[in-house]
N, C-alpha and C. Protein backbone atom coordinates (compact mmCIF):
# COMPACT_ATOMS: atom_id res chain seq x y z
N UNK A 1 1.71 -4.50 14.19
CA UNK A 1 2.66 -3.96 13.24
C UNK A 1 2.10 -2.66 12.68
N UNK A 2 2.74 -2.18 12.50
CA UNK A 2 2.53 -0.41 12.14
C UNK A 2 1.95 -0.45 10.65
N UNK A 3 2.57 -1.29 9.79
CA UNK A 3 1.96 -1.52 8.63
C UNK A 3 1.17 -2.00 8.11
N UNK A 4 0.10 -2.31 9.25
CA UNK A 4 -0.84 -2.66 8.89
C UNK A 4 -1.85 -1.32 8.81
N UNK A 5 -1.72 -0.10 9.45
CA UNK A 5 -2.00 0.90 9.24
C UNK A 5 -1.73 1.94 7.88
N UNK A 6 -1.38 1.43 7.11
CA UNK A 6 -1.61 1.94 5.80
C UNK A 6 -2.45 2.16 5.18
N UNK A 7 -3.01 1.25 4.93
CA UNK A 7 -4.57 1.18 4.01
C UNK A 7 -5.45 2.40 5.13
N UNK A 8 -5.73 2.13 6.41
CA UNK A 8 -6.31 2.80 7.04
C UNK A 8 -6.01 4.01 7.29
N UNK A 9 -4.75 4.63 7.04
CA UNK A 9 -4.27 5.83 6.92
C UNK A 9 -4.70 6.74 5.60
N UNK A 10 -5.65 5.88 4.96
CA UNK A 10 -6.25 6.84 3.77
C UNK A 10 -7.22 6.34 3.16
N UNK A 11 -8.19 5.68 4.37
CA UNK A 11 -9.16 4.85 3.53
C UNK A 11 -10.40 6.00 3.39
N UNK A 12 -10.12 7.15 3.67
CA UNK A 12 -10.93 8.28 3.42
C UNK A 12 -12.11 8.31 3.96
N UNK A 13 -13.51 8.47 2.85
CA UNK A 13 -14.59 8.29 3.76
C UNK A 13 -15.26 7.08 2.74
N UNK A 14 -14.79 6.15 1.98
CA UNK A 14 -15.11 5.39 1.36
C UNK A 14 -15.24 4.04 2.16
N UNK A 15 -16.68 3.53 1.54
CA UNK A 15 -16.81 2.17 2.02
C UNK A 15 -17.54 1.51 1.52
N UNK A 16 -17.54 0.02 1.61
CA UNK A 16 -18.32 -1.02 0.72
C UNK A 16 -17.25 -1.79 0.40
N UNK A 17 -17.48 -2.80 -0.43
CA UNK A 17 -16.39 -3.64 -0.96
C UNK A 17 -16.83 -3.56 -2.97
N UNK A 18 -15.81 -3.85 -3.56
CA UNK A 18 -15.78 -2.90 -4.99
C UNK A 18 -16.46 -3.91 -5.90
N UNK A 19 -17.21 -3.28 -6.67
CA UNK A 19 -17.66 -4.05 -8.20
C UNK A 19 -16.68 -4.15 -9.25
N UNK A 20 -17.01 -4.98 -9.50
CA UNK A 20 -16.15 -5.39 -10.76
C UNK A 20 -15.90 -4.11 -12.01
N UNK A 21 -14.66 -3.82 -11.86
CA UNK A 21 -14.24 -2.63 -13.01
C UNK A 21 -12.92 -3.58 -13.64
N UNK A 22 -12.82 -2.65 -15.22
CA UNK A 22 -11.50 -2.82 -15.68
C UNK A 22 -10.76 -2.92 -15.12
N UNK A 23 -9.82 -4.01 -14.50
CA UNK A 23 -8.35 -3.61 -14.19
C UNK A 23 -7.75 -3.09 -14.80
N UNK A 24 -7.67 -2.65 -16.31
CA UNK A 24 -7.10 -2.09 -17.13
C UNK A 24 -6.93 -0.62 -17.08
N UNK A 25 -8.13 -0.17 -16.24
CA UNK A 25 -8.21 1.47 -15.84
C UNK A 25 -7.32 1.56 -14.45
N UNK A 26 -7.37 0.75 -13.78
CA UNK A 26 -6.73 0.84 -12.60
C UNK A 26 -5.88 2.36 -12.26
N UNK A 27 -4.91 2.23 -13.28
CA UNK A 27 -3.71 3.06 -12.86
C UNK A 27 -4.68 4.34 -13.26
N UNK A 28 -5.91 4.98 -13.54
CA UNK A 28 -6.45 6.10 -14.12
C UNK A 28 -5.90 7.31 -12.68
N UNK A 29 -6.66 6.92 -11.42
CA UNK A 29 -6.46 7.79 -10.30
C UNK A 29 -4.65 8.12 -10.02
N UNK A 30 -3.75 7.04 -10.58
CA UNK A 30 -2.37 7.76 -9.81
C UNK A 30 -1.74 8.50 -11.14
N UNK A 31 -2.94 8.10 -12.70
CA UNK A 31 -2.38 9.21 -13.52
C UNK A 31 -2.86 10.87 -13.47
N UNK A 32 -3.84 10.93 -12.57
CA UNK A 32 -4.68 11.83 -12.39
C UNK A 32 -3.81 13.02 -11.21
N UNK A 33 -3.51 12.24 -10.42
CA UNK A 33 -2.58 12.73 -9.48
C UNK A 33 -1.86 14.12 -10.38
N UNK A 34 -1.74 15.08 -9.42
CA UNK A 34 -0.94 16.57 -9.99
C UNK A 34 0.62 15.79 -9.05
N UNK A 35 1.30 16.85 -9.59
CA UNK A 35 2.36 16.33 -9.24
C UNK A 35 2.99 16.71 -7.70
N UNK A 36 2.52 18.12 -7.07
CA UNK A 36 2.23 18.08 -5.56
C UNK A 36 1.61 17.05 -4.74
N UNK A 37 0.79 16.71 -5.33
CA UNK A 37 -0.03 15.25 -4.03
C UNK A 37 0.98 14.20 -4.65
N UNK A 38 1.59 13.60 -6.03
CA UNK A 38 2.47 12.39 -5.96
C UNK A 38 3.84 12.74 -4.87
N UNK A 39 3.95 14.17 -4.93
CA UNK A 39 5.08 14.37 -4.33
C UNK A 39 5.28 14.31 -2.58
N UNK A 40 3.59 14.87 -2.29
CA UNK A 40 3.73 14.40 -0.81
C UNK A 40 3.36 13.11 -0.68
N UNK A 41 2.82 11.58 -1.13
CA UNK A 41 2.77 10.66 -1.27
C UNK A 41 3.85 10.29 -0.73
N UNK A 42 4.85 10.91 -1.45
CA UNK A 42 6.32 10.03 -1.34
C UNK A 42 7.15 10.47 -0.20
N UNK A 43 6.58 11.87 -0.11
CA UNK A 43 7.27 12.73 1.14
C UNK A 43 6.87 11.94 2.59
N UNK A 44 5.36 11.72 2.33
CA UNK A 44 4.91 11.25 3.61
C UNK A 44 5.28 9.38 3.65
N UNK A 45 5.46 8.89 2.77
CA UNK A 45 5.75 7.30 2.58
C UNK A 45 6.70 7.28 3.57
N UNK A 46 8.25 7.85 3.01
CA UNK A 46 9.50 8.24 3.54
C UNK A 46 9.31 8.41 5.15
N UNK A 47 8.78 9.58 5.34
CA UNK A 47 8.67 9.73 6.92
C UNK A 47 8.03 8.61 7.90
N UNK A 48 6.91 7.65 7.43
CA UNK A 48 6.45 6.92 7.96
C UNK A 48 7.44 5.76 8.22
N UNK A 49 8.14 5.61 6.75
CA UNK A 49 9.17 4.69 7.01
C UNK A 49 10.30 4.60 7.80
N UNK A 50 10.55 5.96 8.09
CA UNK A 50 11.22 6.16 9.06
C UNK A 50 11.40 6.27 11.09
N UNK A 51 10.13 6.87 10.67
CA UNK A 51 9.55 6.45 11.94
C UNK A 51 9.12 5.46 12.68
N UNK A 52 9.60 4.87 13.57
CA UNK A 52 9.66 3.87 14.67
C UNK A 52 8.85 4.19 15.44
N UNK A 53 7.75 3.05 15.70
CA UNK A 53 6.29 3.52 16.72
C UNK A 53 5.21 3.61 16.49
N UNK A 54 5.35 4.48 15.59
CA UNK A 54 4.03 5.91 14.80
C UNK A 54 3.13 4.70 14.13
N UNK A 55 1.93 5.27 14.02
CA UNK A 55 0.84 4.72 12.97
C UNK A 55 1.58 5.45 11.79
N UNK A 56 1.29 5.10 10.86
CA UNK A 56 1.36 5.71 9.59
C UNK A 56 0.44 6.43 8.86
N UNK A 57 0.85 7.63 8.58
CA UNK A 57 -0.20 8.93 8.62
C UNK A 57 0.08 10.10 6.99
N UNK A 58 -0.90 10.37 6.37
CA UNK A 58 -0.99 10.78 5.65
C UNK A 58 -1.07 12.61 5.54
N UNK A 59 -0.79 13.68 4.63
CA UNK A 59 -1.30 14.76 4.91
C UNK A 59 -2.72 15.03 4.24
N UNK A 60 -3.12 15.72 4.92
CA UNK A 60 -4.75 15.96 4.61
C UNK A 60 -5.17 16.78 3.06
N UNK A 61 -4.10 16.39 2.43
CA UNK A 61 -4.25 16.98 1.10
C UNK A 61 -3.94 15.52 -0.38
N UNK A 62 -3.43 14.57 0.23
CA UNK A 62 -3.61 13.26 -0.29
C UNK A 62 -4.76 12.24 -0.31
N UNK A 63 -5.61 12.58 0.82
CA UNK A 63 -6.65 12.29 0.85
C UNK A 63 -7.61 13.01 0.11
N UNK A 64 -7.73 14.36 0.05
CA UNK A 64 -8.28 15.26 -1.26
C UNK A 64 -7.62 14.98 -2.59
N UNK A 65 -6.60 14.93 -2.71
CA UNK A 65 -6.38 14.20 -3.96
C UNK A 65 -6.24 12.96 -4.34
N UNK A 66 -6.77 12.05 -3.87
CA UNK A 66 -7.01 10.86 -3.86
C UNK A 66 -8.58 10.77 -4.55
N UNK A 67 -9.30 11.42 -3.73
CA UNK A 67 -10.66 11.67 -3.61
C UNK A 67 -11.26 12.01 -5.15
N UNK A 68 -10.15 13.25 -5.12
CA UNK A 68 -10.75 14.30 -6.66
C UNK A 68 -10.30 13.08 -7.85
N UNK A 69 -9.42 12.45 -8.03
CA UNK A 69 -8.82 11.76 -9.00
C UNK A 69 -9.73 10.66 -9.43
N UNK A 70 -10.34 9.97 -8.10
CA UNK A 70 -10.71 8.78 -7.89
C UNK A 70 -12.03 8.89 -8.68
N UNK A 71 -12.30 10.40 -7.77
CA UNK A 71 -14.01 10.66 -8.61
C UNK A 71 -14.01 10.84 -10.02
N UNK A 72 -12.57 11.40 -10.36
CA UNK A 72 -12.90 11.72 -12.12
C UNK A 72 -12.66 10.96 -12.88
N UNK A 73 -12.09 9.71 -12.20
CA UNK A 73 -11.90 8.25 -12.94
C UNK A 73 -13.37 7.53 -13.14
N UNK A 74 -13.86 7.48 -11.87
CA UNK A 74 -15.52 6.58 -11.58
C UNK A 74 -15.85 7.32 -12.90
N UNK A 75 -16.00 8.43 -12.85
CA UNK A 75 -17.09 8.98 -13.92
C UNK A 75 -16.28 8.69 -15.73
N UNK A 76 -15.27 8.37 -15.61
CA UNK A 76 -14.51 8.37 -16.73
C UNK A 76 -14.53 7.21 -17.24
N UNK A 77 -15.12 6.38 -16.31
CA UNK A 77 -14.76 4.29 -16.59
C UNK A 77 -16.24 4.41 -16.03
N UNK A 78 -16.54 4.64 -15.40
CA UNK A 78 -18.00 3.74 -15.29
C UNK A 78 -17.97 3.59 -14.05
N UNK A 79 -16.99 3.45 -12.96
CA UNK A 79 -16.60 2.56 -11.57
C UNK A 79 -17.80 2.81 -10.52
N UNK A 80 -17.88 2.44 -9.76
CA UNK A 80 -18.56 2.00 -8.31
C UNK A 80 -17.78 3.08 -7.09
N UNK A 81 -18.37 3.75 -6.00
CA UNK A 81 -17.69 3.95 -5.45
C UNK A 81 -16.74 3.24 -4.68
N UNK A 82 -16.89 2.05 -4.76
CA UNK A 82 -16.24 1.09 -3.90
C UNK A 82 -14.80 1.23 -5.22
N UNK A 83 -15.11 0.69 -6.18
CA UNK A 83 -14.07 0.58 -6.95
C UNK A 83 -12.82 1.66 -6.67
N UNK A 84 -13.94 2.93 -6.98
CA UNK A 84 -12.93 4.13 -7.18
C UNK A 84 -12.16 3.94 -5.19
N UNK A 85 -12.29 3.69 -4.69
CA UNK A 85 -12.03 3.67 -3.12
C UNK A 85 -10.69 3.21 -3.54
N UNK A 86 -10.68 1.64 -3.96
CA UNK A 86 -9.51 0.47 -4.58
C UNK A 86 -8.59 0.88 -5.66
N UNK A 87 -9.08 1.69 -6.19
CA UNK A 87 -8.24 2.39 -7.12
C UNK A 87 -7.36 3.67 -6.36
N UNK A 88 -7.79 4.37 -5.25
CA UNK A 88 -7.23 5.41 -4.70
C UNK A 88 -6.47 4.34 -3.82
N UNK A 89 -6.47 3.13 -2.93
CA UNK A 89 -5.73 2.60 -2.42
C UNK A 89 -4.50 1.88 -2.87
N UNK A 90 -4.89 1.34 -4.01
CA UNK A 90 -4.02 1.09 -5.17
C UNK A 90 -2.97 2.18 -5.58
N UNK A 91 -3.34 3.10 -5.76
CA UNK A 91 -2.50 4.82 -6.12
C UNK A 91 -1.65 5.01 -5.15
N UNK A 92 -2.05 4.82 -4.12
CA UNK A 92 -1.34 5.59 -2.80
C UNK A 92 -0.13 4.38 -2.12
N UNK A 93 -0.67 3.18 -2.57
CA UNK A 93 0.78 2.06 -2.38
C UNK A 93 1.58 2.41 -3.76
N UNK A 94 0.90 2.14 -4.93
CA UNK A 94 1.67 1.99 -5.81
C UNK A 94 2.96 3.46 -5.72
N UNK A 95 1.96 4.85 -5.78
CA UNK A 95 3.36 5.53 -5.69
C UNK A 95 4.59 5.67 -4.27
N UNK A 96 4.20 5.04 -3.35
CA UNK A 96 5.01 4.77 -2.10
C UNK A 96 6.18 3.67 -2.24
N UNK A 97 5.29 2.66 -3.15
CA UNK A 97 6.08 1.50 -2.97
C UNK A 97 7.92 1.60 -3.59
N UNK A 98 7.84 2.81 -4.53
CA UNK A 98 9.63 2.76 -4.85
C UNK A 98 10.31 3.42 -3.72
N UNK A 99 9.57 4.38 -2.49
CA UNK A 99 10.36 4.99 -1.80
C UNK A 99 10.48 3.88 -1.10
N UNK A 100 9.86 3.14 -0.71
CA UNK A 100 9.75 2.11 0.41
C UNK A 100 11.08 0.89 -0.04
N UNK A 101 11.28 0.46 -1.44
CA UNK A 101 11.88 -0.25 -1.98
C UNK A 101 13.49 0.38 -1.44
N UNK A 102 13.32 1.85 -1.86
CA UNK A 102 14.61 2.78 -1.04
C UNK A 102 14.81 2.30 -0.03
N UNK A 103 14.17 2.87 1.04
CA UNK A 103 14.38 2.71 2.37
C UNK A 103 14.81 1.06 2.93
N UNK A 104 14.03 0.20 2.52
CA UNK A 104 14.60 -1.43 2.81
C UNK A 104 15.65 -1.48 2.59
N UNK A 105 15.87 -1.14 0.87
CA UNK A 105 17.36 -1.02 1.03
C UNK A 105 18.59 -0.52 1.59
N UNK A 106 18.17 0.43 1.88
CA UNK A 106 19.28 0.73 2.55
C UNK A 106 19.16 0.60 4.04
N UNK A 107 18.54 -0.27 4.32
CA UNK A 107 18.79 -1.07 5.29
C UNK A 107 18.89 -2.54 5.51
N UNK A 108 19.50 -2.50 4.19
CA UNK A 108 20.52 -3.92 3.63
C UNK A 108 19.34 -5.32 3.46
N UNK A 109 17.91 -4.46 3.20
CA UNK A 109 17.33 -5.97 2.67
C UNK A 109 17.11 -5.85 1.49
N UNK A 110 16.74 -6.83 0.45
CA UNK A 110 16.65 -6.96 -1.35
C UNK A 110 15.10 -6.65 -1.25
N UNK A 111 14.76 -5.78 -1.52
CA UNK A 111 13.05 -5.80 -1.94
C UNK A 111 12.83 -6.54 -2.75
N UNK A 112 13.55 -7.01 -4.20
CA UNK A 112 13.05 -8.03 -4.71
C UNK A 112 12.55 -9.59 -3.96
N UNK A 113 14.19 -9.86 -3.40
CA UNK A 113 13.89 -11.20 -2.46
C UNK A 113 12.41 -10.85 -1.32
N UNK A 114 12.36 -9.66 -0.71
CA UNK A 114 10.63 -9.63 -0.46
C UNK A 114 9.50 -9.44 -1.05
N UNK A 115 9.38 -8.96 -2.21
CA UNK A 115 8.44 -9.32 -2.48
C UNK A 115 8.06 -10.99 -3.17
N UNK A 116 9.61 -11.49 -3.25
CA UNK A 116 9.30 -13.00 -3.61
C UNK A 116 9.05 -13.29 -2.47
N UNK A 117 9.34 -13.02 -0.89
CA UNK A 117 8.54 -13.75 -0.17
C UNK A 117 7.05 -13.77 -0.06
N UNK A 118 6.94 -12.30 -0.53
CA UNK A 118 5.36 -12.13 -0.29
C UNK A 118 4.14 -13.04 -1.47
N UNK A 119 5.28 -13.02 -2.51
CA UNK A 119 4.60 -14.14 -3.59
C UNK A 119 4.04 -15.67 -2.75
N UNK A 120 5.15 -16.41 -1.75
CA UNK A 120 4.98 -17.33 -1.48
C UNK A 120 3.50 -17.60 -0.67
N UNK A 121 3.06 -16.41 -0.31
CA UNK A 121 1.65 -17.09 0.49
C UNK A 121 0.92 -16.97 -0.50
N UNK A 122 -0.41 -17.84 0.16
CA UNK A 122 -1.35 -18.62 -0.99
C UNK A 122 -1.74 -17.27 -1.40
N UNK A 123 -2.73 -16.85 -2.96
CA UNK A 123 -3.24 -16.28 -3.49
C UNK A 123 -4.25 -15.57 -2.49
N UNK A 124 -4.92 -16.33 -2.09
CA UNK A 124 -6.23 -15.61 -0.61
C UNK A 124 -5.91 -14.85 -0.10
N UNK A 125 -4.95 -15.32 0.42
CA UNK A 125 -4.08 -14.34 1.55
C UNK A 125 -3.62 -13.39 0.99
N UNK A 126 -3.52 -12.97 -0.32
CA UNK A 126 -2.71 -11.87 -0.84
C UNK A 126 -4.07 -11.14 -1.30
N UNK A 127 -4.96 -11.16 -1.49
CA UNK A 127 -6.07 -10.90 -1.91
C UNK A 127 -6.93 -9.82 -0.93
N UNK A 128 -6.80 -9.91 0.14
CA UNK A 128 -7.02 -9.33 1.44
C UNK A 128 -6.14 -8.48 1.96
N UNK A 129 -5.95 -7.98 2.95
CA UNK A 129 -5.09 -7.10 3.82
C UNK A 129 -4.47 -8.77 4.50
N UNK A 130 -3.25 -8.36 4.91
CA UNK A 130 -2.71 -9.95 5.55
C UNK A 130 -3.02 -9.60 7.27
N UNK A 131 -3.21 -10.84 7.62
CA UNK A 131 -3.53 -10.90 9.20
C UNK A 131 -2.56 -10.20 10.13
N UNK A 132 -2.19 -9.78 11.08
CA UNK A 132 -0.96 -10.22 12.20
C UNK A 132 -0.18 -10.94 12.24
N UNK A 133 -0.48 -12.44 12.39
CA UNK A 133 -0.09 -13.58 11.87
C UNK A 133 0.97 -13.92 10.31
N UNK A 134 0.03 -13.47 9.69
CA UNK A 134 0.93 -13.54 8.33
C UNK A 134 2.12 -12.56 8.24
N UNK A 135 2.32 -11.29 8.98
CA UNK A 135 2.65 -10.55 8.32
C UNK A 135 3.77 -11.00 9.47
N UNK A 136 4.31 -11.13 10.48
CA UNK A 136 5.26 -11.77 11.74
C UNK A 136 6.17 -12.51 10.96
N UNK A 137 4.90 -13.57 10.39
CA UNK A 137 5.78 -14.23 9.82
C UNK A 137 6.79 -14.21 8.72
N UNK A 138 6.03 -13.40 8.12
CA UNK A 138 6.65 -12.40 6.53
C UNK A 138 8.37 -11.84 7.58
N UNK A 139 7.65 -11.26 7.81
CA UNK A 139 8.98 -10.56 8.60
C UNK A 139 9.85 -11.13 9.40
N UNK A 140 9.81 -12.40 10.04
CA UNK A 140 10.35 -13.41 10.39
C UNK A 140 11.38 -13.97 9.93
N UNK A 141 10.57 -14.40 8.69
CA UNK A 141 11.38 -15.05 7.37
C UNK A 141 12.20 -14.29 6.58
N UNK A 142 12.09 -13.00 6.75
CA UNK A 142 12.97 -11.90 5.91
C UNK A 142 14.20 -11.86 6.78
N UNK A 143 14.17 -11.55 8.18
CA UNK A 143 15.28 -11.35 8.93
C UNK A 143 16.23 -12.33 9.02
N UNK A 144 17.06 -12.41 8.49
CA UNK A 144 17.80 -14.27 9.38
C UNK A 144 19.34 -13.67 9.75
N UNK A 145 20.11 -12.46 9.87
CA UNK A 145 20.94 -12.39 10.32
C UNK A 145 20.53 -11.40 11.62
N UNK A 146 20.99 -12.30 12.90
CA UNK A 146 20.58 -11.73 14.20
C UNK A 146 21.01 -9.72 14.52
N UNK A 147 22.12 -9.66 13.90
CA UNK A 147 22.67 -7.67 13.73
C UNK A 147 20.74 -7.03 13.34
N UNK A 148 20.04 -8.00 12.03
CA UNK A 148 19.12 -7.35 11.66
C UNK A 148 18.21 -7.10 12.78
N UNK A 149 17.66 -8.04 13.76
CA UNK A 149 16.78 -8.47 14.32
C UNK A 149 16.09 -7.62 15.41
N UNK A 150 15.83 -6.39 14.62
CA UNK A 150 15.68 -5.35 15.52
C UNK A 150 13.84 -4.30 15.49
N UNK A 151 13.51 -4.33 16.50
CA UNK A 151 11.89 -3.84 16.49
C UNK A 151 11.76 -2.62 15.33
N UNK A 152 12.99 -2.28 14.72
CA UNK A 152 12.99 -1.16 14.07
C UNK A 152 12.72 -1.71 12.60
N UNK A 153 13.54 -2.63 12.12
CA UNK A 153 13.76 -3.03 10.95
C UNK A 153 12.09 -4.31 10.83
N UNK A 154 12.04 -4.92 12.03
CA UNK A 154 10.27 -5.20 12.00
C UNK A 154 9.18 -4.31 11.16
N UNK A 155 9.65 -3.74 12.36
CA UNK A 155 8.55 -2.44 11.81
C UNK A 155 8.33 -1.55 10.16
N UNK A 156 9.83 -1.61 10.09
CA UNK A 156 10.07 -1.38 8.43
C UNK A 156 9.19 -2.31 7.45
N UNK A 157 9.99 -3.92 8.18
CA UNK A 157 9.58 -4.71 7.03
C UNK A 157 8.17 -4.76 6.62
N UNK A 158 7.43 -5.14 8.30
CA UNK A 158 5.87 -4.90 8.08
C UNK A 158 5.34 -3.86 7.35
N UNK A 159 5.43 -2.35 7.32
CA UNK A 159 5.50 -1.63 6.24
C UNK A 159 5.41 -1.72 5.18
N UNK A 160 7.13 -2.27 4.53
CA UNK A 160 6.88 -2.79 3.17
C UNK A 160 6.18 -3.88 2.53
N UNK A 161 5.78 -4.86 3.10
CA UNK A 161 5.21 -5.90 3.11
C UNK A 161 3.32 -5.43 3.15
N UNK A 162 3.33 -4.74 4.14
CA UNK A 162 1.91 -3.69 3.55
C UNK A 162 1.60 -3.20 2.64
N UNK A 163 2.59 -2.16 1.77
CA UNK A 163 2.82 -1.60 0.74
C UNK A 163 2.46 -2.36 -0.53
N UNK A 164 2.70 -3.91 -0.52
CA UNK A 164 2.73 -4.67 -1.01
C UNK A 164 1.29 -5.24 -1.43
N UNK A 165 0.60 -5.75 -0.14
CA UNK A 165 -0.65 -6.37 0.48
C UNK A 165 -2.06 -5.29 -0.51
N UNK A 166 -1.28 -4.39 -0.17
CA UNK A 166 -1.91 -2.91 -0.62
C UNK A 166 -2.04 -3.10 -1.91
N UNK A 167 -1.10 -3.16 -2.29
CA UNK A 167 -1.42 -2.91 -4.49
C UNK A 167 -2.18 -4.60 -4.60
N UNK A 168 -2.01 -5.53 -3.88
CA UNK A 168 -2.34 -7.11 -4.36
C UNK A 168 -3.87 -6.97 -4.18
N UNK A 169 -4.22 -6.56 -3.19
CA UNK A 169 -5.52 -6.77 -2.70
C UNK A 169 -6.62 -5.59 -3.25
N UNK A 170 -6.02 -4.32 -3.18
CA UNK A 170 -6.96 -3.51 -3.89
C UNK A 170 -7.00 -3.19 -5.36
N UNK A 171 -5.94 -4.01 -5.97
CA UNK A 171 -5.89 -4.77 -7.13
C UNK A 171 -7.26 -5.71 -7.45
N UNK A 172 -6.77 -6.73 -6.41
CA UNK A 172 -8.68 -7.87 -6.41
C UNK A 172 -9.71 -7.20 -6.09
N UNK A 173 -9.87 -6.45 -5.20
CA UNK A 173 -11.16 -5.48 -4.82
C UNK A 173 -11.78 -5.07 -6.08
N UNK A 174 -11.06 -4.19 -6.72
CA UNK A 174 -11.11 -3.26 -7.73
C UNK A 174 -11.66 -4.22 -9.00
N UNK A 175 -11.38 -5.00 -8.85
CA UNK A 175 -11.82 -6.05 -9.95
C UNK A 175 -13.11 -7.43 -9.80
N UNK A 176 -12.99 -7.20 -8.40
CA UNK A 176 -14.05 -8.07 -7.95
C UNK A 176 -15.18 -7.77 -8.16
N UNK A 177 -16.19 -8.74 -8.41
CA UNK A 177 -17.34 -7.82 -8.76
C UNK A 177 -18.64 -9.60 -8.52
């Protein structure tokens, strides 16, 4: 699924797994954001969502502002580089996730009713990036009128359902410690 390429479409040059920070700072890096990088965020969300096939791909100036934000948060809270990593991954779903909410819709699925599906798997599983496996099934369970049942609208759902995986898990990262 293509959406599972999200996170990896901007995991920058950060690595480790995160120490325990405020969740309360969390949102610091997508307030940091200028309003050109939120804007290609959303520019590039859109296109990915649209595209059938493609990995999902970022412009090389979201990743610099991801970077710059992330760093002036660590130093502003205290964070870990790992943290600040979870916090820029966190940023980059969170501001995608209303275009993405767009786009489902209007291709006649309820983002609410998905993300209540995505509620239904256990806590673990949401905690992590979701498997192959999980995410089939996510999308499985979303489709039930056969008109939908198309490699295109898959591909969407997995997407949004990433988008999702994305704020849950680098949510726990970010806080794990």
């Amino acid at each position: 699924m293509r959406g599972a390429g999200l996170a990896a479409a901007v995991l920058l040059a950060w690595t480790g797994s995160a120490h325990a920070a405020d969740l309360g700072t969390i949102d610091c890096v997508g307030q940091k954001l200028d309003a050109a990088v939120r804007a290609q965020i959303e520019a590039d969300a859109a296109r990915n969502l649209g595209e059938s096939g493609k990995r999902p791909s970022y412009d090389p100036s979201v990743g610099n502002g991801l970077r710059t934000a992330a760093a002036g948060c660590a130093k502003e809270h205290g964070w870990s580089a790992a943290a600040a990593k979870a916090a820029g991954l966190y940023a980059l779903a969170k501001i995608g996730l209303p275009v993405a909410q767009r786009v489902v819709g209007e291709h006649g699925f309820d983002p609410a009713e998905l993300e209540d599906r995505f509620q239904t798997l256990p806590e673990e599983a949401r905690n992590r990036p979701l498997t192959a496996e999980e995410n089939q099934g996510l999308v499985r369970d979303a489709v039930t009128e056969e008109a939908q049942q198309t490699r295109e609208n898959a591909e969407l759902l997995g997407e949004y359902f990433a988008f999702l995986g994305t704020i849950q898990y680098a949510a726990f990262d970010f806080s794990a410690g």
